[in-house]
Every structure is written in structure tokens, then in C-alpha cells.
PDB file of N, CA and C in Angstrom:
ATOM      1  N   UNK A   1      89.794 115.538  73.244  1.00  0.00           N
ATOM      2  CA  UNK A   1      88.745 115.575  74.234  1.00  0.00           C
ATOM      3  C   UNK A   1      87.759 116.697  73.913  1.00  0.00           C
ATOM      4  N   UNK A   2      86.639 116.197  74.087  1.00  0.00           N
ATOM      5  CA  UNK A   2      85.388 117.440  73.523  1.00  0.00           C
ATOM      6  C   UNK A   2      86.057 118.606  75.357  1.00  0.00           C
ATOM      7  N   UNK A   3      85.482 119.676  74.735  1.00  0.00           N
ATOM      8  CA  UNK A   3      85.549 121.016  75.812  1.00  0.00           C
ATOM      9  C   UNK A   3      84.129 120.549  76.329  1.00  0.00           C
ATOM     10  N   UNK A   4      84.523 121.336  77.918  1.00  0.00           N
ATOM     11  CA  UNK A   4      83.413 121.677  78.763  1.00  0.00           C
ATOM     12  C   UNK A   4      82.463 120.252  79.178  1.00  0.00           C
ATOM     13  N   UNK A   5      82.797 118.990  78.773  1.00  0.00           N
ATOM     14  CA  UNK A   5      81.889 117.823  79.328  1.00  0.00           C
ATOM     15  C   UNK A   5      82.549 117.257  80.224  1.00  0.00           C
ATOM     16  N   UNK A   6      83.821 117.319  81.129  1.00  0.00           N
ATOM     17  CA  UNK A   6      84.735 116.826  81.766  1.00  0.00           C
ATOM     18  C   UNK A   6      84.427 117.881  83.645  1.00  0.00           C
ATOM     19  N   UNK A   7      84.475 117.145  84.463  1.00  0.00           N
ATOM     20  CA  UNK A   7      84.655 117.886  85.616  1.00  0.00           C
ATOM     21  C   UNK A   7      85.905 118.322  85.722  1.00  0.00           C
ATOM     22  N   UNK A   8      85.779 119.489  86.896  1.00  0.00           N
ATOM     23  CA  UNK A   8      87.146 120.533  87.108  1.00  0.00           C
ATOM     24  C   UNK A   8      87.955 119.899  88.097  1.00  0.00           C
ATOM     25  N   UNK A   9      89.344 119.317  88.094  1.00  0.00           N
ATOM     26  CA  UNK A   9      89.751 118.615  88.732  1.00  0.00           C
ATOM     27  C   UNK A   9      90.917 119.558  89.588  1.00  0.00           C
ATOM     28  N   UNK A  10      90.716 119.207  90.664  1.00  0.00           N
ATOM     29  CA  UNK A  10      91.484 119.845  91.818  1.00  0.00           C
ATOM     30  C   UNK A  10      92.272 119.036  92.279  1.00  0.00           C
ATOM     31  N   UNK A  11      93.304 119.487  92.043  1.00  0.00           N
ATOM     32  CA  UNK A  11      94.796 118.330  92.610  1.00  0.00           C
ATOM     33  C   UNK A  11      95.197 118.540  93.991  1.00  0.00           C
ATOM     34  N   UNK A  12      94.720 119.725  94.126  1.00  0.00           N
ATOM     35  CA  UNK A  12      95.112 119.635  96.209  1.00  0.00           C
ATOM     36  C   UNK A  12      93.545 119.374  96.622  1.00  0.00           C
ATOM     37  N   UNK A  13      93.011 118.217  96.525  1.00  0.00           N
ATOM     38  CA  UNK A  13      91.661 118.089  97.645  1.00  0.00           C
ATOM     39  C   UNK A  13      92.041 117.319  98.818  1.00  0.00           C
ATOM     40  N   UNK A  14      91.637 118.341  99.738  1.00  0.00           N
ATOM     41  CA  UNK A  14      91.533 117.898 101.106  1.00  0.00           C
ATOM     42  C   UNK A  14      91.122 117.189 102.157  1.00  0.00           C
ATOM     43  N   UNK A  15      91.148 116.145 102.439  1.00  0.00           N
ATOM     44  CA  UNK A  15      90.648 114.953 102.487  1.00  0.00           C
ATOM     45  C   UNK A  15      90.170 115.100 104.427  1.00  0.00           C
ATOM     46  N   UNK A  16      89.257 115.067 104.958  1.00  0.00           N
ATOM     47  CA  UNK A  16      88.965 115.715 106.678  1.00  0.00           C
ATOM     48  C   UNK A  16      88.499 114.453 107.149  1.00  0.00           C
ATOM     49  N   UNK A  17      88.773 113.928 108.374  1.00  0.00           N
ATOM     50  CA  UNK A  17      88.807 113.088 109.240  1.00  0.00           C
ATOM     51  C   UNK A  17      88.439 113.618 110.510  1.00  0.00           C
ATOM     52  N   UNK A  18      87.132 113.532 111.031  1.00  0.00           N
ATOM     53  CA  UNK A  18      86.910 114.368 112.441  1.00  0.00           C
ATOM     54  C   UNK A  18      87.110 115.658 112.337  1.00  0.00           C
ATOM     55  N   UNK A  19      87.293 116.530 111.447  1.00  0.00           N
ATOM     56  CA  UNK A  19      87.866 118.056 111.414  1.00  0.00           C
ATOM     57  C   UNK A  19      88.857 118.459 111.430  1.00  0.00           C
ATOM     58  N   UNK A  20      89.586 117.698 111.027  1.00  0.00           N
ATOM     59  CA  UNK A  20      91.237 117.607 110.619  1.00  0.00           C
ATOM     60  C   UNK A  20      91.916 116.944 109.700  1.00  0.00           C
ATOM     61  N   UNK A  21      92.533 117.750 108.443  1.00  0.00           N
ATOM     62  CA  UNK A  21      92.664 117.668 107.733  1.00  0.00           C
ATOM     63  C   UNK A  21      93.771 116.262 107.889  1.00  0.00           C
ATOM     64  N   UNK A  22      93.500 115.059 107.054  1.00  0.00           N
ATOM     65  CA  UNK A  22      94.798 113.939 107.306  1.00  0.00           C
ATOM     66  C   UNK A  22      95.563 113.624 105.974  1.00  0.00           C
ATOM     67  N   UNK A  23      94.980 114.132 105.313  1.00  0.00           N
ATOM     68  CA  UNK A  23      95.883 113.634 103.742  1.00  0.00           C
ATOM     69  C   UNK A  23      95.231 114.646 102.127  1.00  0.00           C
ATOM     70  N   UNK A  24      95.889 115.184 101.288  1.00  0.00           N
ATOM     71  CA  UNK A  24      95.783 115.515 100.016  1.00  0.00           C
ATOM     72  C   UNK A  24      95.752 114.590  99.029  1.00  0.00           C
ATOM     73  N   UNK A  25      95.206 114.995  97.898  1.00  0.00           N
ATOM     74  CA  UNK A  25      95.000 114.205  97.105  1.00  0.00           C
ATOM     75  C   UNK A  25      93.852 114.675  96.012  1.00  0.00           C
ATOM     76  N   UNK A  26      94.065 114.285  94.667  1.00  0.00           N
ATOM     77  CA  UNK A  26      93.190 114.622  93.470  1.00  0.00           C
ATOM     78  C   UNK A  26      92.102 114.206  93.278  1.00  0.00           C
ATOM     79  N   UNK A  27      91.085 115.521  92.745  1.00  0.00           N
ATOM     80  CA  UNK A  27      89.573 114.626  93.109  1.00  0.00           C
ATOM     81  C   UNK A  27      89.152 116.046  92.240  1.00  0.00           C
ATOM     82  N   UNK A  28      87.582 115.597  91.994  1.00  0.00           N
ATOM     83  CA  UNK A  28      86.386 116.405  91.402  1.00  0.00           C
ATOM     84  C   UNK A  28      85.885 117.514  92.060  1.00  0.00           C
ATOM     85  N   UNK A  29      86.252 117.019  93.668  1.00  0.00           N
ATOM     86  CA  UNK A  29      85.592 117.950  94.832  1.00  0.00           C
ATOM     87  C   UNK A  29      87.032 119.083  95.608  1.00  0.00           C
ATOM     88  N   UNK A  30      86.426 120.307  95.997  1.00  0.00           N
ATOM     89  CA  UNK A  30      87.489 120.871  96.323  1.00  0.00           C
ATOM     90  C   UNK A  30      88.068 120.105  97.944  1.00  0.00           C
ATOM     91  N   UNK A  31      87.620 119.411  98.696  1.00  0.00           N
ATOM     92  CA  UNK A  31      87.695 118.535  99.912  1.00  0.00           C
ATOM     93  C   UNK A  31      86.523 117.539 100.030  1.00  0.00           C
ATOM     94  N   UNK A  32      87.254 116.249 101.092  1.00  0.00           N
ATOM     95  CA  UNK A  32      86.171 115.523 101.219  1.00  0.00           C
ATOM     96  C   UNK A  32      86.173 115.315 102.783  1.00  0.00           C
ATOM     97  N   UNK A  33      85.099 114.688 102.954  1.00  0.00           N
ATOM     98  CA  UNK A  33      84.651 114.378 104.941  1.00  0.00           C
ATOM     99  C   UNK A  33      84.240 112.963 104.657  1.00  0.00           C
ATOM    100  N   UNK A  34      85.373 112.100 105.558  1.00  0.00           N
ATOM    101  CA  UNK A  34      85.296 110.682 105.444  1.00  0.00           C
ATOM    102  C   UNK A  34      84.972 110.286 106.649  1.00  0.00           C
ATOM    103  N   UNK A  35      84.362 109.540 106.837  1.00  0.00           N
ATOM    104  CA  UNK A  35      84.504 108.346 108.213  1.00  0.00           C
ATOM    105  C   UNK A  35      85.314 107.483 108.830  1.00  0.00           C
ATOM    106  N   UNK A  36      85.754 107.118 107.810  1.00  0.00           N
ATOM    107  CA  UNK A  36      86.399 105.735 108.013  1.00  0.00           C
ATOM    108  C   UNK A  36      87.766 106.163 106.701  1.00  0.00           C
ATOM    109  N   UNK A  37      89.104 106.277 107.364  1.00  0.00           N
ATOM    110  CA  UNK A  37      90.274 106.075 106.382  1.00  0.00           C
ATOM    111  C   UNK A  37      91.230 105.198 107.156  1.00  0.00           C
ATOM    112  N   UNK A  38      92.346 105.111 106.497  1.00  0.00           N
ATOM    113  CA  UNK A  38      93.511 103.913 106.833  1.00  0.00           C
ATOM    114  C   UNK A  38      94.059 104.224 108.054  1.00  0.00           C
ATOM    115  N   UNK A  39      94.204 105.109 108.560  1.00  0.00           N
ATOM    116  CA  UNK A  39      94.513 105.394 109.748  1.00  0.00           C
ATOM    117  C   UNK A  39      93.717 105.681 111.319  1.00  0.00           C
ATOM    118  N   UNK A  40      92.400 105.010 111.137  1.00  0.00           N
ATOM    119  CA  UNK A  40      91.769 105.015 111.594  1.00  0.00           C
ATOM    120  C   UNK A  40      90.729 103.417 111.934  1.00  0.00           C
ATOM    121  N   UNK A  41      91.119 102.342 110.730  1.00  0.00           N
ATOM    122  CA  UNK A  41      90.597 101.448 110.224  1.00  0.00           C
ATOM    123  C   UNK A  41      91.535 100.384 110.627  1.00  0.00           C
ATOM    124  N   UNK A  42      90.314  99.473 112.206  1.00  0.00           N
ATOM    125  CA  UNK A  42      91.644  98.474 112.855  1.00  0.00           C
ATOM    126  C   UNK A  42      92.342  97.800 111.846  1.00  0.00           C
ATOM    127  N   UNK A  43      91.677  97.593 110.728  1.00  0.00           N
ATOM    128  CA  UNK A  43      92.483  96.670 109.776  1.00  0.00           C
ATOM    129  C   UNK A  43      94.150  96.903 109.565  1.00  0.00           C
ATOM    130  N   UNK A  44      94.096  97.993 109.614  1.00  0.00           N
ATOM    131  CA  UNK A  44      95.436  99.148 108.903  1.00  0.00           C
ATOM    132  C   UNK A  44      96.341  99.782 110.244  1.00  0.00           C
ATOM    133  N   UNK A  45      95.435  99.641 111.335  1.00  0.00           N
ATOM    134  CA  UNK A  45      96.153  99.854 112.511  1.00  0.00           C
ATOM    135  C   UNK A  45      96.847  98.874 113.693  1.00  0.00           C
ATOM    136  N   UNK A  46      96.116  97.684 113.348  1.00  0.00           N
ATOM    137  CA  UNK A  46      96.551  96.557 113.878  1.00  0.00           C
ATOM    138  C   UNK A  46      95.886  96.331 115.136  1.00  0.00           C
ATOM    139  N   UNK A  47      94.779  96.887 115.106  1.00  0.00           N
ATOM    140  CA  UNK A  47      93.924  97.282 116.444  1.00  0.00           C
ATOM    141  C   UNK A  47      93.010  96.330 116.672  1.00  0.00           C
ATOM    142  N   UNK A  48      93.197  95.111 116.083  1.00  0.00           N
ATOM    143  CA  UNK A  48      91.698  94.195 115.710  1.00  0.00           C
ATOM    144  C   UNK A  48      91.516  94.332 117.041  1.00  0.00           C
ATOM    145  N   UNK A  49      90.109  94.054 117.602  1.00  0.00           N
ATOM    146  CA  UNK A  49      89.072  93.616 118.610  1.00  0.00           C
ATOM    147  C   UNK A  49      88.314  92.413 117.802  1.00  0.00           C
ATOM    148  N   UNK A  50      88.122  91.472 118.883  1.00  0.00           N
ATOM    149  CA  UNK A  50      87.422  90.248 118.386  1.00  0.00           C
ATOM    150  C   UNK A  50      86.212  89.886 119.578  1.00  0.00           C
ATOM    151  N   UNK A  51      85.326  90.204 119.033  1.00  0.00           N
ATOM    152  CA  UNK A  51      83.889  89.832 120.061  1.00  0.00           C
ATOM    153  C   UNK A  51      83.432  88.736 119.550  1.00  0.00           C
ATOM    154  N   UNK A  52      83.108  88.097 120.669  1.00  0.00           N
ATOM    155  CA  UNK A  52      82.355  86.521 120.482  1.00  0.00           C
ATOM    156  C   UNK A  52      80.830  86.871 120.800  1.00  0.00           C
ATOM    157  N   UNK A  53      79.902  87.326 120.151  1.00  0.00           N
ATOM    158  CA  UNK A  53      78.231  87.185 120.502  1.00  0.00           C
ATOM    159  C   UNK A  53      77.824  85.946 120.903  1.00  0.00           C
ATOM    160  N   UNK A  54      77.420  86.145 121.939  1.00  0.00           N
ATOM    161  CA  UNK A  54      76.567  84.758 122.808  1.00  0.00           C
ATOM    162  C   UNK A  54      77.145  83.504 122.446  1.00  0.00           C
ATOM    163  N   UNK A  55      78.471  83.488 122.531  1.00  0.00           N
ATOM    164  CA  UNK A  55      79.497  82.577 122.827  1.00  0.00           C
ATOM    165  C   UNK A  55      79.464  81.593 121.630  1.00  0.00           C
ATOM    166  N   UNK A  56      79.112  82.292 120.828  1.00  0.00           N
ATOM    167  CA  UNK A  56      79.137  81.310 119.269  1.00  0.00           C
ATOM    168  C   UNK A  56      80.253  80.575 118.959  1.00  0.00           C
ATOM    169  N   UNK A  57      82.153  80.731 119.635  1.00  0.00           N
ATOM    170  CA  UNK A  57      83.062  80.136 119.316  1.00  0.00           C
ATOM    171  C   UNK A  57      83.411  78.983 120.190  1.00  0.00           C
ATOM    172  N   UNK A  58      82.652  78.932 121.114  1.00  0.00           N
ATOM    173  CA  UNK A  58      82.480  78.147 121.776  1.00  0.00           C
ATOM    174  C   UNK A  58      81.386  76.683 121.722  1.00  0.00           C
ATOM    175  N   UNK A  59      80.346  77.463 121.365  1.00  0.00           N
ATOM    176  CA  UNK A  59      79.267  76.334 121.154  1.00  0.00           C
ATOM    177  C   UNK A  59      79.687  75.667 119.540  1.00  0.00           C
ATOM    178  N   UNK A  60      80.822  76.429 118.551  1.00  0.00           N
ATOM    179  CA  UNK A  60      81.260  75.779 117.491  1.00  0.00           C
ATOM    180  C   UNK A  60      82.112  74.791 117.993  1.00  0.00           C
ATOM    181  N   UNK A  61      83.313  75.325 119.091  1.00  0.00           N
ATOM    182  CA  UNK A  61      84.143  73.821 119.327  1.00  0.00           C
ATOM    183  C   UNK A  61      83.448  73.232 119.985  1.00  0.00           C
ATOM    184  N   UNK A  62      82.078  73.070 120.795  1.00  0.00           N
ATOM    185  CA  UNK A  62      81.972  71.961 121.385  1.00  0.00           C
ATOM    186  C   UNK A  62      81.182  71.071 120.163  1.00  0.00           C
ATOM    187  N   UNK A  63      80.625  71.844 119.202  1.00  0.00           N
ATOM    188  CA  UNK A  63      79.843  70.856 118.427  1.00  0.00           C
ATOM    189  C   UNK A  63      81.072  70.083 117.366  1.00  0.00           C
ATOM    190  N   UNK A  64      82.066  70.644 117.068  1.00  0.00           N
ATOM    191  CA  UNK A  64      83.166  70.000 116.580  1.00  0.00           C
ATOM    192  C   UNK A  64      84.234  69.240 117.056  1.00  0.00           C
ATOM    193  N   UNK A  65      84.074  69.444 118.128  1.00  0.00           N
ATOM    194  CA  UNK A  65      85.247  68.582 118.950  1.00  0.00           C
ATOM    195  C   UNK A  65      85.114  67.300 119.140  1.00  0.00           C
ATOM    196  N   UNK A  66      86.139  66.600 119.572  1.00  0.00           N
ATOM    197  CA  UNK A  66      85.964  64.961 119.445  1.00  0.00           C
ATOM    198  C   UNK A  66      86.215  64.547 118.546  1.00  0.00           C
ATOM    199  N   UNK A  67      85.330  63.245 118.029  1.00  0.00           N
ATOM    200  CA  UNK A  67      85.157  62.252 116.638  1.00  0.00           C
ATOM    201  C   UNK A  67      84.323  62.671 115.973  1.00  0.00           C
ATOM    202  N   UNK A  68      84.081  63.836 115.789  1.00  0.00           N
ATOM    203  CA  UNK A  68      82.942  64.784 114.633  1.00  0.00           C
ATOM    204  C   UNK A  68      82.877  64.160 113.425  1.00  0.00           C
ATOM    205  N   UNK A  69      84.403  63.991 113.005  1.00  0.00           N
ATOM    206  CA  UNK A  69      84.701  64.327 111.627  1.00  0.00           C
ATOM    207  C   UNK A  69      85.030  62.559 111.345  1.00  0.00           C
ATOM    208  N   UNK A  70      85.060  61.709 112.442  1.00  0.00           N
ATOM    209  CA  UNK A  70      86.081  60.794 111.944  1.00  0.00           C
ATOM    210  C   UNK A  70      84.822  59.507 111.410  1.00  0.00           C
ATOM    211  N   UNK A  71      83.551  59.660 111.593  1.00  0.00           N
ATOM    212  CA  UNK A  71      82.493  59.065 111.287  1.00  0.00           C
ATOM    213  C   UNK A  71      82.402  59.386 109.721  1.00  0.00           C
ATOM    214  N   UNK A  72      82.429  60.372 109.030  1.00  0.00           N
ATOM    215  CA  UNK A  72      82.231  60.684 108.158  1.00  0.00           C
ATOM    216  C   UNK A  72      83.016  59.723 107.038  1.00  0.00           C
ATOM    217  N   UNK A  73      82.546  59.482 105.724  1.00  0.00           N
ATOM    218  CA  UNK A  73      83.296  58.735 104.756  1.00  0.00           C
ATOM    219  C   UNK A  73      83.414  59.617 103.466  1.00  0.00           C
ATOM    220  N   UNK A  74      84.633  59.722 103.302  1.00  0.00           N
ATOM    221  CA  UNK A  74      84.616  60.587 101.611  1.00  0.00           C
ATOM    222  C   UNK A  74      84.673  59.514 100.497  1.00  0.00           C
ATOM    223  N   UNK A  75      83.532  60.294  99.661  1.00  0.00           N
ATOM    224  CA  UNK A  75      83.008  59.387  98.656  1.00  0.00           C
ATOM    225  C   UNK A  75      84.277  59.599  97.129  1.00  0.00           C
TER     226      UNK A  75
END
């Protein structure tokens, strides 16, 4: 490896969530300030919320419901 073209790597970086430190880990930077990590992220927490905007799941089953599909012919 050529000297001196490589960043200085810090194996304890500190990873901050709201101002509190939540996890270590190796990086370029001596800490980082995230928004969004796994413990925080409904995906990972099991927290889903599901919003329907102006009732879009609704106006889908009524336009699908019935004999929608049974008119149709596959070619």
C-alpha cells in the first residue's frame, strides 16, 4: 500500500442517535449523527403504521371488485 493516501481509520466511532450514543463501530470519522438507525426504523421495530390518503384502498377495491377480471381474455 502506497503511505499517506489512505484515511485514518478509527475503530471505536461513535455512532449518536438524538444525543445518545447507540452503537460503535469502524469508520473514517471519529463519530457519526444519524437520523434514522435500526432501532428506531418501524421496519426493524415492528412498528409499521399504515395510512390510507384519501381513501385510495378503498376506491382500489371498489374499482376491482366483482367481475373486473372475469371479462378479460388471455391471449
Amino acid at each position: 500500500m502506497k503511505d499517506k493516501i489512505h484515511p485514518k481509520y478509527h475503530p471505536e466511532c461513535k455512532v449518536y442517535y438524538r444525543g445518545e450514543v447507540v452503537m460503535t463501530t469502524g469508520a473514517t470519522v471519529p463519530e457519526l449523527h444519524v437520523e434514522v438507525w435500526s432501532g428506531s426504523h418501524p421496519f426493524f421495530t415492528g412498528q409499521k403504521s399504515f395510512i390510507d390518503t384519501a381513501g385510495r384502498v378503498e376506491k382500489f377495491q371498489r374499482k376491482f371488485a366483482g367481475d373486473y377480471f372475469k371479462g378479460k381474455k388471455k391471449k
